[in-house]
C-alpha atoms as a PDB file:
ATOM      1  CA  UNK A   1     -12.603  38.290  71.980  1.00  0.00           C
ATOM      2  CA  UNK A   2     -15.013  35.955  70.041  1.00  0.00           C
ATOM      3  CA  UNK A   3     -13.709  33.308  68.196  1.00  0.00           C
ATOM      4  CA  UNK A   4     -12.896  34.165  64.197  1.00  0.00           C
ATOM      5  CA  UNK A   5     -15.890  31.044  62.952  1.00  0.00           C
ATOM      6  CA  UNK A   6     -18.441  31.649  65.494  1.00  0.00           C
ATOM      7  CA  UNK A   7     -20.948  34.307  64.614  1.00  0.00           C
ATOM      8  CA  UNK A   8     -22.385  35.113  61.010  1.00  0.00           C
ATOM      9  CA  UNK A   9     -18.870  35.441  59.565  1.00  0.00           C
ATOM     10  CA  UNK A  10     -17.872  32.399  57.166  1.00  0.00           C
ATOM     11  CA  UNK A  11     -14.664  30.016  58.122  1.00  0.00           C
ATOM     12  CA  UNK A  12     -11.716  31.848  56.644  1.00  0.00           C
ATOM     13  CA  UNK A  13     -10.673  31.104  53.029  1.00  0.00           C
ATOM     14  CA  UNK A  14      -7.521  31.540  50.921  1.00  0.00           C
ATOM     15  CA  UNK A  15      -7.450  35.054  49.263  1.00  0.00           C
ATOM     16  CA  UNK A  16      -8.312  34.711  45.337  1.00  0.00           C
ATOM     17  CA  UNK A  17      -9.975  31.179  45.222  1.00  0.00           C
ATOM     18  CA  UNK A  18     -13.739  30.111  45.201  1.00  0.00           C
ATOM     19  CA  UNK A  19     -15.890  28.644  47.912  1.00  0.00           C
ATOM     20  CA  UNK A  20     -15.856  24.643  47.491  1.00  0.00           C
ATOM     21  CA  UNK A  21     -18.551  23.456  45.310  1.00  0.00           C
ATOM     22  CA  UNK A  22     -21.552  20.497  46.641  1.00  0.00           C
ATOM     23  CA  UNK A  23     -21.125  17.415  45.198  1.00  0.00           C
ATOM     24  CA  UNK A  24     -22.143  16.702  41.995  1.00  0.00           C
ATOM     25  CA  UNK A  25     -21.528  20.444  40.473  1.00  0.00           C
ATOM     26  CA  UNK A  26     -24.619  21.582  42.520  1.00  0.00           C
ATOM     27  CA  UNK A  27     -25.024  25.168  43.660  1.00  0.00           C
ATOM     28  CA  UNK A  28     -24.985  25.939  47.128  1.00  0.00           C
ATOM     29  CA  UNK A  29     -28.427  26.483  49.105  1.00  0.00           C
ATOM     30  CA  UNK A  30     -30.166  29.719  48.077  1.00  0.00           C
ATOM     31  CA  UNK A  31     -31.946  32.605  50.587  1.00  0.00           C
ATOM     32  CA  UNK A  32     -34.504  34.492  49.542  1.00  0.00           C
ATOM     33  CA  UNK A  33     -34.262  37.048  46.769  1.00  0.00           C
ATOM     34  CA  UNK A  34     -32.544  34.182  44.562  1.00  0.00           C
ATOM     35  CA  UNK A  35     -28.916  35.586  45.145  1.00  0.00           C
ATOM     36  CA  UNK A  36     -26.688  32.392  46.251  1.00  0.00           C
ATOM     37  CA  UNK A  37     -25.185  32.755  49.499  1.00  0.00           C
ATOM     38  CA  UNK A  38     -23.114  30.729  51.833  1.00  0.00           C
ATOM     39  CA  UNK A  39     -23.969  30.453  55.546  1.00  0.00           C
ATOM     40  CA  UNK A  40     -23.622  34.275  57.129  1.00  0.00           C
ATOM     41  CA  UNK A  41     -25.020  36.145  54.200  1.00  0.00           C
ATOM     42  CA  UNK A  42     -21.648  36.207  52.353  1.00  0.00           C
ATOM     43  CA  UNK A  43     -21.961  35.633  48.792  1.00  0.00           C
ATOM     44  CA  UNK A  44     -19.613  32.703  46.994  1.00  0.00           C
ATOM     45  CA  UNK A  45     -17.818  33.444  44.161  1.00  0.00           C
ATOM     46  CA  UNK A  46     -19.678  31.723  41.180  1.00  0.00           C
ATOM     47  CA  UNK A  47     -18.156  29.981  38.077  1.00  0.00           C
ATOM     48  CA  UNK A  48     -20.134  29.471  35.019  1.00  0.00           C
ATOM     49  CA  UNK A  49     -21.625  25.857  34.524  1.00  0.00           C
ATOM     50  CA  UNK A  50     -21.485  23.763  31.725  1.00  0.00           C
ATOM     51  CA  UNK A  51     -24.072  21.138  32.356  1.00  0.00           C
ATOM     52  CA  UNK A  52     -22.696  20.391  35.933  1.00  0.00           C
ATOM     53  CA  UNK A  53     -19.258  20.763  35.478  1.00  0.00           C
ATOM     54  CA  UNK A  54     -17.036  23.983  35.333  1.00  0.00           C
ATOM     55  CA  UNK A  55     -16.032  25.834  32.022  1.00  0.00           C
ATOM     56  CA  UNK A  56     -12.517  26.316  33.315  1.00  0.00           C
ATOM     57  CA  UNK A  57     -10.252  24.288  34.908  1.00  0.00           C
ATOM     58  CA  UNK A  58      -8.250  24.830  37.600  1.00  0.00           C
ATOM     59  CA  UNK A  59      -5.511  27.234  37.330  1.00  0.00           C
ATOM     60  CA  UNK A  60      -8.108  29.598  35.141  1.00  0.00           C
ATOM     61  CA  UNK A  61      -7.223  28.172  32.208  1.00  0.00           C
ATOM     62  CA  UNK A  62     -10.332  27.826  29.642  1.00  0.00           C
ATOM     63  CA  UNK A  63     -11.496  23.792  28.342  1.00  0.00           C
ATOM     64  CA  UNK A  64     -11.423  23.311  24.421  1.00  0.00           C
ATOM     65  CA  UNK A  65     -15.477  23.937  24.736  1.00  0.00           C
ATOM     66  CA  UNK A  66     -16.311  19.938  23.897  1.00  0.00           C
ATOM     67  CA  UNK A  67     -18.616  18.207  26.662  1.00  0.00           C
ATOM     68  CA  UNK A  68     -16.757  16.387  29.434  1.00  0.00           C
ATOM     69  CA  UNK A  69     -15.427  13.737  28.380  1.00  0.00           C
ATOM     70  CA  UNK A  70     -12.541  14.809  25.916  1.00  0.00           C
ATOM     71  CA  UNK A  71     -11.626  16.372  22.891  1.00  0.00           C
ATOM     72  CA  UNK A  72     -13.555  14.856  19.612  1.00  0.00           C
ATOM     73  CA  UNK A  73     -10.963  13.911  17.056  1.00  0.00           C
ATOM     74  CA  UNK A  74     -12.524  15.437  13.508  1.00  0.00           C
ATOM     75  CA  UNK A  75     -13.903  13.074  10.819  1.00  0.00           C
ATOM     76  CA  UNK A  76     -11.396  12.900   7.620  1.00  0.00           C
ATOM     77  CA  UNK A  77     -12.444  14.110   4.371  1.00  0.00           C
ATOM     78  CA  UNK A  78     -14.864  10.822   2.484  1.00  0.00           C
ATOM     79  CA  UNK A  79     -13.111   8.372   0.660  1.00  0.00           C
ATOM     80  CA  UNK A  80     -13.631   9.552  -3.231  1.00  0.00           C
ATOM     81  CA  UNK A  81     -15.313   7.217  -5.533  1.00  0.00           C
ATOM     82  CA  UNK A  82     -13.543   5.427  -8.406  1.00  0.00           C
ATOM     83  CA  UNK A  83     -13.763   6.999 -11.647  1.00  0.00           C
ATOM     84  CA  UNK A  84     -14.081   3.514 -13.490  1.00  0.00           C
ATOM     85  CA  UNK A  85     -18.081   3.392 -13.592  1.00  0.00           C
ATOM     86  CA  UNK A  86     -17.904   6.699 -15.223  1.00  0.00           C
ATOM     87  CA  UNK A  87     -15.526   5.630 -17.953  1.00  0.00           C
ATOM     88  CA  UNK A  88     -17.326   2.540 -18.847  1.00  0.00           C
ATOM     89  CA  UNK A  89     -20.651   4.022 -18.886  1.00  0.00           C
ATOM     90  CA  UNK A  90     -19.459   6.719 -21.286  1.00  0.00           C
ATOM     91  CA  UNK A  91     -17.066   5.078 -23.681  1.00  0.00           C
ATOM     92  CA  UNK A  92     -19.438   1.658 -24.230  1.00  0.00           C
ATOM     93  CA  UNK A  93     -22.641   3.725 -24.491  1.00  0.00           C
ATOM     94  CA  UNK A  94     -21.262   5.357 -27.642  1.00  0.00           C
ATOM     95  CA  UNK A  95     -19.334   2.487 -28.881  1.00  0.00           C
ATOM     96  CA  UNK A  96     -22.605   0.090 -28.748  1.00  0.00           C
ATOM     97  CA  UNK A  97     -25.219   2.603 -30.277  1.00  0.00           C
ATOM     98  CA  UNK A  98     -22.638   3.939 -32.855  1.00  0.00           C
ATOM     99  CA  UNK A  99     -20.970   1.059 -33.941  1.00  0.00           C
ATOM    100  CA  UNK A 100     -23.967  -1.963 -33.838  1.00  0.00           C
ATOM    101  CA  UNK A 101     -26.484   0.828 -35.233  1.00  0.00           C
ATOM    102  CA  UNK A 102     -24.131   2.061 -37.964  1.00  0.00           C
ATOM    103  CA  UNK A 103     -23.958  -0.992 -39.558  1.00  0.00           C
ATOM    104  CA  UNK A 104     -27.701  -2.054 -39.389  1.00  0.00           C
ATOM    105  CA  UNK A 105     -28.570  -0.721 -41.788  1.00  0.00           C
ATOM    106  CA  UNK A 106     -27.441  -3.245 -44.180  1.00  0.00           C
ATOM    107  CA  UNK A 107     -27.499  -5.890 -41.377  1.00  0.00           C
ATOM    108  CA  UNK A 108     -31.084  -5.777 -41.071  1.00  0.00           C
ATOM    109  CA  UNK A 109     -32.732  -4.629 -43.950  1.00  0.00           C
ATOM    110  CA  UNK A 110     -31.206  -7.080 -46.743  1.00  0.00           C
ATOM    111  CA  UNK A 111     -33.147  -9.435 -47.867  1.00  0.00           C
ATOM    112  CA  UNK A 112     -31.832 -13.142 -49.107  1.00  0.00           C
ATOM    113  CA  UNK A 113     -33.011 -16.683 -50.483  1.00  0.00           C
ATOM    114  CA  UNK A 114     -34.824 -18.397 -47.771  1.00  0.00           C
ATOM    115  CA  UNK A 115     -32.871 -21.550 -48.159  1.00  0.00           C
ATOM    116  CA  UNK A 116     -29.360 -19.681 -47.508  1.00  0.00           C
ATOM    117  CA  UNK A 117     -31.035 -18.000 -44.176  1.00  0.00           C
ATOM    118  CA  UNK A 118     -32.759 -20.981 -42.571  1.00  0.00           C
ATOM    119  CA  UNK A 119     -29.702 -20.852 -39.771  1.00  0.00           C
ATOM    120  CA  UNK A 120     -29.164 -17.415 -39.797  1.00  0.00           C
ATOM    121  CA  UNK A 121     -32.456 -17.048 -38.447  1.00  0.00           C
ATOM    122  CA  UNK A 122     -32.463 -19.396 -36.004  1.00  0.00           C
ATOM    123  CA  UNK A 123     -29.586 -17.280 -34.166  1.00  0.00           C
ATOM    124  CA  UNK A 124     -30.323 -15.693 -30.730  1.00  0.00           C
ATOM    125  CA  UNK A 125     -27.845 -14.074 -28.550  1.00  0.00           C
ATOM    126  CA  UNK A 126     -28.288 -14.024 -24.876  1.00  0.00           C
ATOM    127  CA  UNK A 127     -26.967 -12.785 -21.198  1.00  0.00           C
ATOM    128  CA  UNK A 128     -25.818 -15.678 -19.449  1.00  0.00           C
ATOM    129  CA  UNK A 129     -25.803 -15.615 -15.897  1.00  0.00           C
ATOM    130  CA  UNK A 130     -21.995 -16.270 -16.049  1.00  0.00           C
ATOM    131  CA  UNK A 131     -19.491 -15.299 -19.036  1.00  0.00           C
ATOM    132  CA  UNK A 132     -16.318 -17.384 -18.764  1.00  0.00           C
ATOM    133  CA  UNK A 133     -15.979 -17.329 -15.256  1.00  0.00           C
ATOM    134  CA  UNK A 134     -17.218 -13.979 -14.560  1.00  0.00           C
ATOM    135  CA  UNK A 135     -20.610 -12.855 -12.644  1.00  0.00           C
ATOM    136  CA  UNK A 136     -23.177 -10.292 -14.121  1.00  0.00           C
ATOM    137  CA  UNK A 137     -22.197  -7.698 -12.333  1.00  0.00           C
ATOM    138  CA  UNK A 138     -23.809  -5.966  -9.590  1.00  0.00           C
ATOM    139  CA  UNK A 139     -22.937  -2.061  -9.430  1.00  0.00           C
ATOM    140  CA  UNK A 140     -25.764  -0.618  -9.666  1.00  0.00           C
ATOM    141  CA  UNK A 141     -24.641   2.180 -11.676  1.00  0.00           C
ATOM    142  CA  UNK A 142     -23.369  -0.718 -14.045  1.00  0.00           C
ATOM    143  CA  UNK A 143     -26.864  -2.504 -13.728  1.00  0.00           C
ATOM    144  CA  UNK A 144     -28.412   0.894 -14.853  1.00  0.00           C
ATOM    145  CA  UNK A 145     -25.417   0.803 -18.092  1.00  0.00           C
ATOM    146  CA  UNK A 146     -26.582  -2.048 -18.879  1.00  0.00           C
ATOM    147  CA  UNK A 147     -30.268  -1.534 -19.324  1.00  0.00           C
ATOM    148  CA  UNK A 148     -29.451   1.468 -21.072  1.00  0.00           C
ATOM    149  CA  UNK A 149     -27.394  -0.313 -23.907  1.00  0.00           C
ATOM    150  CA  UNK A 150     -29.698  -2.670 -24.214  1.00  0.00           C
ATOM    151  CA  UNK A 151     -32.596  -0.600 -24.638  1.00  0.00           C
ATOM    152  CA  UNK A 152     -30.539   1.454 -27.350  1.00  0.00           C
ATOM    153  CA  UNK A 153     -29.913  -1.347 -29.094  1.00  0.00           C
ATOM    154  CA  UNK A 154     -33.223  -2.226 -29.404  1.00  0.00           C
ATOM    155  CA  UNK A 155     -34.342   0.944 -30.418  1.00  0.00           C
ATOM    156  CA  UNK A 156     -30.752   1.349 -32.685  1.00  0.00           C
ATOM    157  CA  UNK A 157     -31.709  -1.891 -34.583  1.00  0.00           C
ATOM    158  CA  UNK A 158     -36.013  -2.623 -34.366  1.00  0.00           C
ATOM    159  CA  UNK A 159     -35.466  -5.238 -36.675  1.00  0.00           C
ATOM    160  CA  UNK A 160     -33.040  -7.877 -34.926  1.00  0.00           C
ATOM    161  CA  UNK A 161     -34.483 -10.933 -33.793  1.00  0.00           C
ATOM    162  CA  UNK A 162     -32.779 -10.696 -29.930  1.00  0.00           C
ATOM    163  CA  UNK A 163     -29.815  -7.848 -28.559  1.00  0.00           C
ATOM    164  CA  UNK A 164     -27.872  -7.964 -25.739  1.00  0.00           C
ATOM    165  CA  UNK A 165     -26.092  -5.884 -23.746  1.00  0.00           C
ATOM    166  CA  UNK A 166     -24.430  -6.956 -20.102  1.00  0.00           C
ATOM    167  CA  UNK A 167     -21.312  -6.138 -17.977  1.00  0.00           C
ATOM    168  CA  UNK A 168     -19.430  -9.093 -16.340  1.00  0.00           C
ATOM    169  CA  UNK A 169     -16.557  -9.052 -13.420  1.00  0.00           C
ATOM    170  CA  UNK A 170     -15.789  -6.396 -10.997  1.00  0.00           C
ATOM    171  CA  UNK A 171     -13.974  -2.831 -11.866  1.00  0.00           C
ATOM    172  CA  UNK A 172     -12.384  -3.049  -8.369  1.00  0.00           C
ATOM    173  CA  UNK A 173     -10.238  -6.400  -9.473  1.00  0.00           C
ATOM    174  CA  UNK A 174      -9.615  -4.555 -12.787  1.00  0.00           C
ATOM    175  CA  UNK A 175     -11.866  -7.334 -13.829  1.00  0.00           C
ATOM    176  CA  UNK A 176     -14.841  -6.243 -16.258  1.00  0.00           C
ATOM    177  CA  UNK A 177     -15.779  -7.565 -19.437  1.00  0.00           C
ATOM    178  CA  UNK A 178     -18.241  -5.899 -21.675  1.00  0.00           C
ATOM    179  CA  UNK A 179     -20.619  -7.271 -24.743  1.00  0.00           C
ATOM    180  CA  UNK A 180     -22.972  -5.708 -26.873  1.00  0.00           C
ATOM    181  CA  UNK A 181     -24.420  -8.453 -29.794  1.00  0.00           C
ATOM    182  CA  UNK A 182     -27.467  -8.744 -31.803  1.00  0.00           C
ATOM    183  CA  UNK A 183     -28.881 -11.522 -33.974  1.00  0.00           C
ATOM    184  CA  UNK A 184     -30.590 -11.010 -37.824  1.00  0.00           C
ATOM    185  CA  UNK A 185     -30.391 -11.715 -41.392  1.00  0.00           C
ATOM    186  CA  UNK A 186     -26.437 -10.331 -42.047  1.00  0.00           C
ATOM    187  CA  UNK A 187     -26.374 -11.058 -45.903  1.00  0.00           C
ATOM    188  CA  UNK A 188     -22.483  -9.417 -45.852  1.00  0.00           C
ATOM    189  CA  UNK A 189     -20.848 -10.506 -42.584  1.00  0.00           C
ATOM    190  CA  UNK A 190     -17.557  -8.755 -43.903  1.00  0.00           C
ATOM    191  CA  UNK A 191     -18.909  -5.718 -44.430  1.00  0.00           C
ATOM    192  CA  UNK A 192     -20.863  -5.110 -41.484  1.00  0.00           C
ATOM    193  CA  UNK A 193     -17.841  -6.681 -39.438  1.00  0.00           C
ATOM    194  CA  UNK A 194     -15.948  -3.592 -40.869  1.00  0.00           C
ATOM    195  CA  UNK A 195     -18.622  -0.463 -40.514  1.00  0.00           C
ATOM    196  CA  UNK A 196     -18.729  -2.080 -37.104  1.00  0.00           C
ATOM    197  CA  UNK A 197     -15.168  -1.093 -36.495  1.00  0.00           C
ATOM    198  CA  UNK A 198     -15.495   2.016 -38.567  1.00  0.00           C
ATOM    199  CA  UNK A 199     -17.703   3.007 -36.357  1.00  0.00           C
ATOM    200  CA  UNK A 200     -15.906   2.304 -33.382  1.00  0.00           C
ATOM    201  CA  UNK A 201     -12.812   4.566 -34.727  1.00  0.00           C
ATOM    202  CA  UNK A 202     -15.433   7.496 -35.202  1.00  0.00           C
ATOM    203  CA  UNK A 203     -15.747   7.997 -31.361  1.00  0.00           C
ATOM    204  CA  UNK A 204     -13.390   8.946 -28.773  1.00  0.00           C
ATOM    205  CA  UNK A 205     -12.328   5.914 -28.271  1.00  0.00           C
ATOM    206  CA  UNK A 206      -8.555   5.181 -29.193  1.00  0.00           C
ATOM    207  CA  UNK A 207      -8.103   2.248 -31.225  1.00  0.00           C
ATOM    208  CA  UNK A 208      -5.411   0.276 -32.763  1.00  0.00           C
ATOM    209  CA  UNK A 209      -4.772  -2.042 -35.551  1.00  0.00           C
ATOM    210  CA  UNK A 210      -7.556  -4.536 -35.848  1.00  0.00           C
ATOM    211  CA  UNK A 211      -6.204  -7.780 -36.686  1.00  0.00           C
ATOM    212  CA  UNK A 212      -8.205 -10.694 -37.927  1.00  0.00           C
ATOM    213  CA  UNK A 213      -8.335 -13.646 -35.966  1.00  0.00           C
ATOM    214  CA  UNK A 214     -10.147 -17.319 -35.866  1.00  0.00           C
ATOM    215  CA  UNK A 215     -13.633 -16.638 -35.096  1.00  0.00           C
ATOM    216  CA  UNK A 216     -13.780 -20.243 -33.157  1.00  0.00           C
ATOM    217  CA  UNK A 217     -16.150 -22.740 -33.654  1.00  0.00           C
ATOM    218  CA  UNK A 218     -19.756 -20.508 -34.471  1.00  0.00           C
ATOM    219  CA  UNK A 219     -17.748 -19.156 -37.616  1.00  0.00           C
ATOM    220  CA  UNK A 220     -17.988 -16.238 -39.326  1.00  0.00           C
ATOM    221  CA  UNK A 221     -15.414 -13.524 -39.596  1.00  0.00           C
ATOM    222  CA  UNK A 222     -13.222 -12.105 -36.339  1.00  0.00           C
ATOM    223  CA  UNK A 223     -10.955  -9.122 -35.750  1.00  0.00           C
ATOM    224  CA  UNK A 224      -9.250  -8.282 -32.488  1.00  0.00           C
ATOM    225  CA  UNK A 225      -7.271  -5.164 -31.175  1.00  0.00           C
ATOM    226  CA  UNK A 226      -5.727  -2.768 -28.545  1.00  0.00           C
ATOM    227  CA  UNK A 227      -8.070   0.457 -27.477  1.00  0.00           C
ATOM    228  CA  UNK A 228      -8.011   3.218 -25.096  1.00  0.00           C
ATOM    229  CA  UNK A 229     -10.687   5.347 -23.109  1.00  0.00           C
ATOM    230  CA  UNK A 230     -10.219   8.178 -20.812  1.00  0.00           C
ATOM    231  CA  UNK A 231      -6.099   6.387 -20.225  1.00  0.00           C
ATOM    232  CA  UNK A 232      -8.017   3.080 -19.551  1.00  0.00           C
ATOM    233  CA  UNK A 233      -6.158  -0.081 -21.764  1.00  0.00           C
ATOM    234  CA  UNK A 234      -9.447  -2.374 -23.211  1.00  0.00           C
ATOM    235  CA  UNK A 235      -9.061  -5.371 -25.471  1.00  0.00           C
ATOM    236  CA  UNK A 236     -11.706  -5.428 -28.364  1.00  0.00           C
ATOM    237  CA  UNK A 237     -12.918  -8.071 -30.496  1.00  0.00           C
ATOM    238  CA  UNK A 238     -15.604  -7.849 -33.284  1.00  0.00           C
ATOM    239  CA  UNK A 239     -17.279 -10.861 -34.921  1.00  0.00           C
ATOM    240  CA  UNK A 240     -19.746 -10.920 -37.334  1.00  0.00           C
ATOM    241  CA  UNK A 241     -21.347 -14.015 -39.184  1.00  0.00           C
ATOM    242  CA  UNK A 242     -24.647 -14.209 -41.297  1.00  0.00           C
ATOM    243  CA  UNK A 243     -26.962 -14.382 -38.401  1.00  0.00           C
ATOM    244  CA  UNK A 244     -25.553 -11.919 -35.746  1.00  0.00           C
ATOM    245  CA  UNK A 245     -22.809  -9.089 -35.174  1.00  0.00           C
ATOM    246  CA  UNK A 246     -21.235  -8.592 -31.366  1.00  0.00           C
ATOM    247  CA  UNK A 247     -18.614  -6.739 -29.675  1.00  0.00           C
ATOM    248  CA  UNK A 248     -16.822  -7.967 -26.439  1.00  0.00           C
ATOM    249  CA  UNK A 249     -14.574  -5.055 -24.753  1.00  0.00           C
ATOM    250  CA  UNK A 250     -12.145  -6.184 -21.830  1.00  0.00           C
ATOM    251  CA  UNK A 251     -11.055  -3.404 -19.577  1.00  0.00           C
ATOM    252  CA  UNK A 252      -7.616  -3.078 -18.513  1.00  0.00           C
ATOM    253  CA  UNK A 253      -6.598  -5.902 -20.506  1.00  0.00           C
ATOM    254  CA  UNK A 254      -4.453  -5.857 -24.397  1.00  0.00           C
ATOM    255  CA  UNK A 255      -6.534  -7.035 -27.308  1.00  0.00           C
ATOM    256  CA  UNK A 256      -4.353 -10.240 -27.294  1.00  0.00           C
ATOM    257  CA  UNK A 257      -5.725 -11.076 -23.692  1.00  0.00           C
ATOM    258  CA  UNK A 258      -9.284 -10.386 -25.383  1.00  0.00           C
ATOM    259  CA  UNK A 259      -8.324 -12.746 -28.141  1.00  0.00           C
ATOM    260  CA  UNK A 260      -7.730 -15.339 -26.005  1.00  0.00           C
ATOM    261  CA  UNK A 261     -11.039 -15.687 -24.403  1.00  0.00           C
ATOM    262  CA  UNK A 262     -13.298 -14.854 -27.715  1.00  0.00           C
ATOM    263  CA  UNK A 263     -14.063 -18.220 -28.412  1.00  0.00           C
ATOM    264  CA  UNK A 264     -15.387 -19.085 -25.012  1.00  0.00           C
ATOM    265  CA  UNK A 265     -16.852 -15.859 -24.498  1.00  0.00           C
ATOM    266  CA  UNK A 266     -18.872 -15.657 -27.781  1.00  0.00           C
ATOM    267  CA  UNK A 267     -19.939 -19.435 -27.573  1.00  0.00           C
ATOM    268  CA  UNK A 268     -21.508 -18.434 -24.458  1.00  0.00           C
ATOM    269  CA  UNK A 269     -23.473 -15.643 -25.822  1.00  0.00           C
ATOM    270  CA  UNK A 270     -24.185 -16.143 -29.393  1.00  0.00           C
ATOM    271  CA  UNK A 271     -26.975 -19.293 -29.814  1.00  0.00           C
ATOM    272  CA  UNK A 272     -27.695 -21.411 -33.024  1.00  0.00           C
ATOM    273  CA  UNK A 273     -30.806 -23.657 -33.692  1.00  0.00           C
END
């Protein structure tokens, strides 16, 4: 009797389960004809290949079809973006070119004794590169604002002598101030102080009672207040004197807070002489 390995019959395997593989994930050696075969002519069972390495694992069950390695965990959904550069953008682009521009008309266009306006025309207002603490802030989307108001302003009033329009702080800190001014003959500061707020009211912008307040040490006429935008609290203040009009909005702050800082905030901006 010959002996069950010798011969061209392969070494006995359990019933049901595949050849052993060559290192490495390999297929065995190959005759000719291109049909893989182990030694003796017997074909081996084959299992499909995912670059080198089995599609199933042992026990037939199927892999979650990621490379070897393990399962990838899915990316969350992005983080969403803060509405707050949207509100600002919208509410102080109408408030500037509404409010400033509806009362130049008789801000820029009256005429007056030349020895009454000497100062008034010596008044510039400016961007600082810091307003009471705060930096210009650097947002693009806010840096874009910015350019925007001031180029309506300047189109809004071609007559003033200088316009500004900047945003200071940072929206993430609930931090942001806002200021729109321009300088010019202003032969009624009372009046144009209250188109300016007229104006204001005409937009979608919520406002409250504007109270008058000291207009600090430039002088001139002040009025202060509580406002609303898209649920967003801002503090507003208005001045007005003979050479310039301006407007300084505080987001998330009450129009007392605003108060508070006017002084500083429009000696910063607002230049005499």
């Amino acid at each position: 009797m010959s002996h069950p390995n010798s011969g061209s019959y392969p070494p006995h395997q359990p019933e049901g389960y595949p050849a052993p593989q060559q290192p490495g994930g390999y297929p065995p050696p190959q005759q000719s004809g291109g049909h893989p075969e182990q030694s003796g002519g017997y074909p081996a069972p084959q299992q499909p290949q995912y670059g080198g390495y089995p599609t199933e694992q042992p026990g037939g069950y199927p892999t979650s079809g990621q490379p070897y390695g393990g399962p990838v965990t899915p990316a969350g959904p992005p983080p969403k973006k803060s509405n707050v550069t949207r509100i600002l953008l919208t509410t102080l682009a109408v408030v500037v070119v509404l409010c400033l521009g509806g009362a130049a008309v008789l801000f820029f266009t009256a005429k007056d004794k030349v020895g009454e306006v000497v100062d008034a025309t010596k008044t510039r207002v400016v961007a600082p590169a810091t307003l009471a603490g705060r930096a210009k802030a650097t947002d693009p989307t806010l840096l874009q604002g910015a350019q925007q108001l001031e180029t309506e302003l300047k189109k809004s009033l071609p007559d003033a002598t200088s316009t500004v329009g900047a945003f200071y702080g940072e929206p993430a800190k609930k931090d942001l101030i806002m200021i729109a001014a321009a300088s010019g003959l202003n032969a009624d500061p009372g009046k144009t102080l209250e188109d300016t707020i007229s104006g204001m009211k005409s937009t979608d912008v919520e406002v409250g009672e504007m109270k008058t307040v000291d207009a600090g040490p430039l002088g001139g006429q002040a009025k202060c207040g509580d406002a609303k935008a898209a649920e967003v609290p801002m503090g507003v203040c208005v001045w007005s004197d003979r050479g310039s009009v301006g407007m300084v909005l505080i987001y998330f702050k009450s129009g007392a807070q605003a108060q508070s800082e006017l002084a500083t905030i429009r000696g910063q901006i607002e230049q005499k002489g």
